[in-house]
C-alpha atoms as a PDB file:
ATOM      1  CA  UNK A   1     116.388 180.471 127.428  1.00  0.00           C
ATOM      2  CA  UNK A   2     119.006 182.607 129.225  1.00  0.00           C
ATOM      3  CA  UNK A   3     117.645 180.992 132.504  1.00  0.00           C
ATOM      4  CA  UNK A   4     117.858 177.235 131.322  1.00  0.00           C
ATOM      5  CA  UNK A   5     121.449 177.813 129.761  1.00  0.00           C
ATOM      6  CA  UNK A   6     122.026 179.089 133.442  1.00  0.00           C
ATOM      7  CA  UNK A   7     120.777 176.085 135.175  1.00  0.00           C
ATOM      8  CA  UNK A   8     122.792 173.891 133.525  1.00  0.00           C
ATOM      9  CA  UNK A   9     125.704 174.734 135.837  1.00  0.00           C
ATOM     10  CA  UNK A  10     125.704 175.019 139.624  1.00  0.00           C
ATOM     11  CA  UNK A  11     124.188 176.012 142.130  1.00  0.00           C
ATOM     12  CA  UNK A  12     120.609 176.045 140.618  1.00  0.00           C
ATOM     13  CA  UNK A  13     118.745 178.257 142.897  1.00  0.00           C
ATOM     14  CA  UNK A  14     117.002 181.055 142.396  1.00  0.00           C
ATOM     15  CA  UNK A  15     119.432 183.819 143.956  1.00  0.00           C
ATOM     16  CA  UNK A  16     122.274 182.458 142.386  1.00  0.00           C
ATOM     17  CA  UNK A  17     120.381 182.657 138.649  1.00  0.00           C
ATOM     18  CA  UNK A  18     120.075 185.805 139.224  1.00  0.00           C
ATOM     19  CA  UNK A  19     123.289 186.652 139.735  1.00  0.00           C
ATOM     20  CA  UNK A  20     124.080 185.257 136.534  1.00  0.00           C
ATOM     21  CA  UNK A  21     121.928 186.362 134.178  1.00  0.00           C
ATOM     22  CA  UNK A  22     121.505 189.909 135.587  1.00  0.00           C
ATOM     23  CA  UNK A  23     117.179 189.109 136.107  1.00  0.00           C
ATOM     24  CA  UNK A  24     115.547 189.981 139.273  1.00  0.00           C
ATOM     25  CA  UNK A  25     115.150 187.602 141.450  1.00  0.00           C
ATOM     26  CA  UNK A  26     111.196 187.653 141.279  1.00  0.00           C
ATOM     27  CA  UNK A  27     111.576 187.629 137.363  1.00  0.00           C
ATOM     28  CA  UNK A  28     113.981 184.326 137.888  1.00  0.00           C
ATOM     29  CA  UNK A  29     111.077 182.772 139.774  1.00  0.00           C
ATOM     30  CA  UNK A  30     108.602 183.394 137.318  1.00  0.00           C
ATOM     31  CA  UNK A  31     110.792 182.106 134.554  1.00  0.00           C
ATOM     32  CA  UNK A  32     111.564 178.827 136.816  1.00  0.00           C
ATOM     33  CA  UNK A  33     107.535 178.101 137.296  1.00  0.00           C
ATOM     34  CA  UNK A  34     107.027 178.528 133.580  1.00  0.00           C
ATOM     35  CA  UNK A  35     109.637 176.333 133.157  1.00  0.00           C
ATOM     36  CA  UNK A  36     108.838 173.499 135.172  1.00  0.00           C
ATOM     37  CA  UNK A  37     104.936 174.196 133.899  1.00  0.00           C
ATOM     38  CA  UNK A  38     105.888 173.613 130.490  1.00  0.00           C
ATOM     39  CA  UNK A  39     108.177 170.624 130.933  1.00  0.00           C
ATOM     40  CA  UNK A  40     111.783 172.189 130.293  1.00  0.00           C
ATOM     41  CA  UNK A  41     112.813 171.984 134.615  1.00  0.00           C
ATOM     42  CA  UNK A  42     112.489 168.508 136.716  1.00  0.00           C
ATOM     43  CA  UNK A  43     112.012 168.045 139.985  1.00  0.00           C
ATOM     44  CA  UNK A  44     115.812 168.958 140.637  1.00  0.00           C
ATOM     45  CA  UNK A  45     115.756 171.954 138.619  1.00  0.00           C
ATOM     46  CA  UNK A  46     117.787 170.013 135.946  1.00  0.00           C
ATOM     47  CA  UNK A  47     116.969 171.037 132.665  1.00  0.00           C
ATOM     48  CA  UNK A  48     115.054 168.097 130.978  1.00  0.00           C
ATOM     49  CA  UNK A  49     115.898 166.327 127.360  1.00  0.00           C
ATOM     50  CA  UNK A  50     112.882 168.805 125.652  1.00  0.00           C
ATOM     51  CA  UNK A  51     115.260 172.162 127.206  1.00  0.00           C
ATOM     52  CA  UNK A  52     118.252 170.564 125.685  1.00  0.00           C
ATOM     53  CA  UNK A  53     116.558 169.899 121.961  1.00  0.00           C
ATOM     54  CA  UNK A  54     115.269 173.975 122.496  1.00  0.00           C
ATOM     55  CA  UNK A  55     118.601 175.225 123.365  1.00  0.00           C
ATOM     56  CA  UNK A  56     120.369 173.303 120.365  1.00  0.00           C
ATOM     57  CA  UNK A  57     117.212 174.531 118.297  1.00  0.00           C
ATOM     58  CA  UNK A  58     117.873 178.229 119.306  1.00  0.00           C
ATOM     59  CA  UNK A  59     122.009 177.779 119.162  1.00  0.00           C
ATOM     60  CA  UNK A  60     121.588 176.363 115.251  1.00  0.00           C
ATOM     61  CA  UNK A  61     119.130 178.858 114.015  1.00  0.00           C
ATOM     62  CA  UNK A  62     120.345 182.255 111.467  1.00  0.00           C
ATOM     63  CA  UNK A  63     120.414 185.274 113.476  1.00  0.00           C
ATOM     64  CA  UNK A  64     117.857 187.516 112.327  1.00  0.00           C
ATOM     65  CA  UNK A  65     118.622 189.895 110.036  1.00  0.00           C
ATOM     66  CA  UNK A  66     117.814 193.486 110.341  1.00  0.00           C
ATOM     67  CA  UNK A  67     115.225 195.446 107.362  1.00  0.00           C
ATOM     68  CA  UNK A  68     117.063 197.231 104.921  1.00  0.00           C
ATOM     69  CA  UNK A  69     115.692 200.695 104.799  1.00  0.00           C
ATOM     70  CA  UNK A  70     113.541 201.392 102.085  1.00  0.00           C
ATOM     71  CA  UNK A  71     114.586 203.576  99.327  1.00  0.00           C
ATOM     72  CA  UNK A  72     113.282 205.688  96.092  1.00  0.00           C
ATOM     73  CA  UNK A  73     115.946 204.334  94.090  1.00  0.00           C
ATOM     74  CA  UNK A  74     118.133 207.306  93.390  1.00  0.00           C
ATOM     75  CA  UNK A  75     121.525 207.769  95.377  1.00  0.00           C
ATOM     76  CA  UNK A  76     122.365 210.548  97.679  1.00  0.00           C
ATOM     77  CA  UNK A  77     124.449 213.059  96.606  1.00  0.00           C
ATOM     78  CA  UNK A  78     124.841 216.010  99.692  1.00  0.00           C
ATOM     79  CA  UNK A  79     124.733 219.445  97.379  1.00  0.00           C
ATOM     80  CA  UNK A  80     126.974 221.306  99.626  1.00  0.00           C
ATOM     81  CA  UNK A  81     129.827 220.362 101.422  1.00  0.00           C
ATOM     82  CA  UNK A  82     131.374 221.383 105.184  1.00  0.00           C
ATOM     83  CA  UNK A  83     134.581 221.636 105.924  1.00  0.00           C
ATOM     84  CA  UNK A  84     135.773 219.875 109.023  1.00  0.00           C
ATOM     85  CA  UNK A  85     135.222 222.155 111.983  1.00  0.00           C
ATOM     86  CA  UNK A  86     139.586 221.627 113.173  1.00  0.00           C
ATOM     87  CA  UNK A  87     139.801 223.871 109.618  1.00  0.00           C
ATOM     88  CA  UNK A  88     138.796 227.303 111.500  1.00  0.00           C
ATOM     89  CA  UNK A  89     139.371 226.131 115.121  1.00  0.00           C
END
């Protein structure tokens, strides 16, 4: 998706989306084939109306949150306590 929100400005080559996005240029080409395989690129290396409804899909969906860890129940509470280490410095 990083690709197609890259191709929606010019130039749309393959050198050039690289640049942007930070891929490597053979991992830009791959993306690009896969793309125009599965409908998302024209023939101008436009993205189509099917990219666009994707991108709006991805743009509108709830970040993922992370896991909580997993507890026992009970809080922490250290039994001994440092000083800070500027105390004997």
């Amino acid at each position: 998706m990083l690709v197609l929100t890259a191709l929606k400005r010019r130039p749309r080559n393959a050198l050039a989306l690289s640049g942007r996005t930070g891929l490597t240029l053979v991992e830009v080409e791959e993306i690009i084939a896969d793309a125009r395989r599965d409908g998302y690129l024209d023939g101008a290396m436009k993205p189509t109306q099917r990219a666009y409804v994707a991108l709006e899909y991805l743009r509108s969906s709830d970040p993922p949150t992370p896991p909580l860890p997993k507890t026992n129940g009970e809080f922490y509470c250290p039994k001994s306590l440092r000083p800070p280490r500027r105390a004997f410095g």
